[in-house]
Protein backbone atom coordinates (compact mmCIF):
# COMPACT_ATOMS: atom_id res chain seq x y z
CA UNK A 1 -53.84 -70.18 -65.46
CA UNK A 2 -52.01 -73.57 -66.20
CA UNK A 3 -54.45 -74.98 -63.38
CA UNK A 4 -57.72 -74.34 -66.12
CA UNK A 5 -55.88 -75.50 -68.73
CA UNK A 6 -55.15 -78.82 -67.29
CA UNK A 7 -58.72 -78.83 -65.87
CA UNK A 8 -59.99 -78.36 -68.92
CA UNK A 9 -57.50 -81.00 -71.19
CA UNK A 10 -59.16 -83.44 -68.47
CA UNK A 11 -62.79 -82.66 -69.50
CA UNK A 12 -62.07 -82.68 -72.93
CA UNK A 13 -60.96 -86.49 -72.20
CA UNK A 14 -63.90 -86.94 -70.49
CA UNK A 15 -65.89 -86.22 -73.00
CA UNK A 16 -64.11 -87.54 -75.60
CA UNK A 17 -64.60 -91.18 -73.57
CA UNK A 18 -68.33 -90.33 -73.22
CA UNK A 19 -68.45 -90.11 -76.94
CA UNK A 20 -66.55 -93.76 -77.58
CA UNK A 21 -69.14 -95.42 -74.93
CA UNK A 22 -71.82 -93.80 -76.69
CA UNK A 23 -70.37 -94.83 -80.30
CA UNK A 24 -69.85 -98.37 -78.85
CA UNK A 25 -73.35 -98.65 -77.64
CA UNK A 26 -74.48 -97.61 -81.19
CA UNK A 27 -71.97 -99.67 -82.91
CA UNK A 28 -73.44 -102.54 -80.58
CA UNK A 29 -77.38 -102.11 -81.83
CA UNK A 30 -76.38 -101.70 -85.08
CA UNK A 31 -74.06 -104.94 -85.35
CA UNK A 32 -76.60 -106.92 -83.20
CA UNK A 33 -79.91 -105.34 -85.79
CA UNK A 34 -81.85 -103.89 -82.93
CA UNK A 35 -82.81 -100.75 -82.23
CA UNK A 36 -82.03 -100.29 -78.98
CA UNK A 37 -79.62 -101.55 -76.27
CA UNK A 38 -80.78 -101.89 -72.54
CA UNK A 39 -78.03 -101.83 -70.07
CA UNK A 40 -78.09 -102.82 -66.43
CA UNK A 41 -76.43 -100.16 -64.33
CA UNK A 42 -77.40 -101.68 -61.33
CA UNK A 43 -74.70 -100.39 -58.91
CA UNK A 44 -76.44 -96.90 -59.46
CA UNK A 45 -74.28 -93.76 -59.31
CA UNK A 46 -71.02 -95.19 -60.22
CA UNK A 47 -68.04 -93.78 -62.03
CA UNK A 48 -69.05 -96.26 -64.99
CA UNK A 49 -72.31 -95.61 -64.61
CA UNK A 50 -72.23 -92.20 -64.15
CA UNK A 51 -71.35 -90.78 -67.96
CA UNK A 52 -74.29 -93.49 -69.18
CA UNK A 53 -76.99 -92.28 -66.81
CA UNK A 54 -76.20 -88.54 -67.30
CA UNK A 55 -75.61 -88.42 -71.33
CA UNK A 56 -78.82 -86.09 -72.90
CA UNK A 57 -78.88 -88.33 -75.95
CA UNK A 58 -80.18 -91.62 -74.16
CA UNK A 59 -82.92 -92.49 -72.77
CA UNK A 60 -82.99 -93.45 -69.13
CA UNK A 61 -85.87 -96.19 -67.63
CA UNK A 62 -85.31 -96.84 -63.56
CA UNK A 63 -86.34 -100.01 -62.58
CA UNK A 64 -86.29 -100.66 -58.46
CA UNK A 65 -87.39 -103.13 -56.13
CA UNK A 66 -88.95 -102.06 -52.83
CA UNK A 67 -86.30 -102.64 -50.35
CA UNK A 68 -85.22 -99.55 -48.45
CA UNK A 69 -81.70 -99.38 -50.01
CA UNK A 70 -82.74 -99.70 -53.20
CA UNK A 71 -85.70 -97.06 -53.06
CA UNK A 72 -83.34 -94.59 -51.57
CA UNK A 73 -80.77 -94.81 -53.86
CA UNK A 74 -83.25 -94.55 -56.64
CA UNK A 75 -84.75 -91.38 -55.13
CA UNK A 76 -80.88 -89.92 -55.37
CA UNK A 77 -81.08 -91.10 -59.19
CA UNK A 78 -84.17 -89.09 -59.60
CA UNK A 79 -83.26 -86.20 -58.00
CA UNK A 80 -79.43 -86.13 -59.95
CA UNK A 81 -81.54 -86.47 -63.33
CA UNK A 82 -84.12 -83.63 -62.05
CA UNK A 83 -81.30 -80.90 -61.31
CA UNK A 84 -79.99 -81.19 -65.04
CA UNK A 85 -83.24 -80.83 -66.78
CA UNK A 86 -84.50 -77.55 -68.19
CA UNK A 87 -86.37 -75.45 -66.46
C-alpha cells in the first residue's frame, strides 16, 4: 500500500510542475503582450519536452524537414498524440 502512495505523491509533483511550466508560459505571453508563445521542442520526445507536447490545454503545430530521422521521429510524435485523443 505505501508503494501507491509514494507513486502517487510523485504524480501529484508531476503535475504540480506541469502546472508551473504552463503558468510560466502564460505568465511569459502575457508580460511579453502576445497572445501566444511558440516553443521549439526540437529534440522531440524528451523528458522536457514531454509534459509540453502532451498537456490538453495547448496547442501543438509539428514542423519537420524531410530527412529520414526527422520524418520518423515525427511519425512517433503523431502516433503518441493519436493514442490520447478521444475516441
Amino acid at each position: 500500500m505505501r508503494k501507491n502512495l509514494e507513486v502517487s505523491n510523485a504524480e501529484k509533483r508531476q503535475n504540480a510542475h506541469r502546472l508551473l511550466l504552463f503558468q510560466a508560459f502564460e505568465e511569459l505571453a502575457k508580460a511579453l503582450g502576445t497572445s501566444f508563445v511558440l516553443i521549439d521542442l526540437r529534440a522531440g520526445l524528451s523528458e522536457l519536452a514531454s509534459p509540453l507536447l502532451f498537456d490538453p490545454r495547448l496547442e501543438r503545430y509539428l514542423v519537420t524537414t524531410l530527412s529520414e530521422q526527422s520524418v520518423s521521429g515525427t511519425c512517433l510524435v503523431l502516433k503518441s498524440l493519436a493514442s490520447m485523443m478521444p475516441d
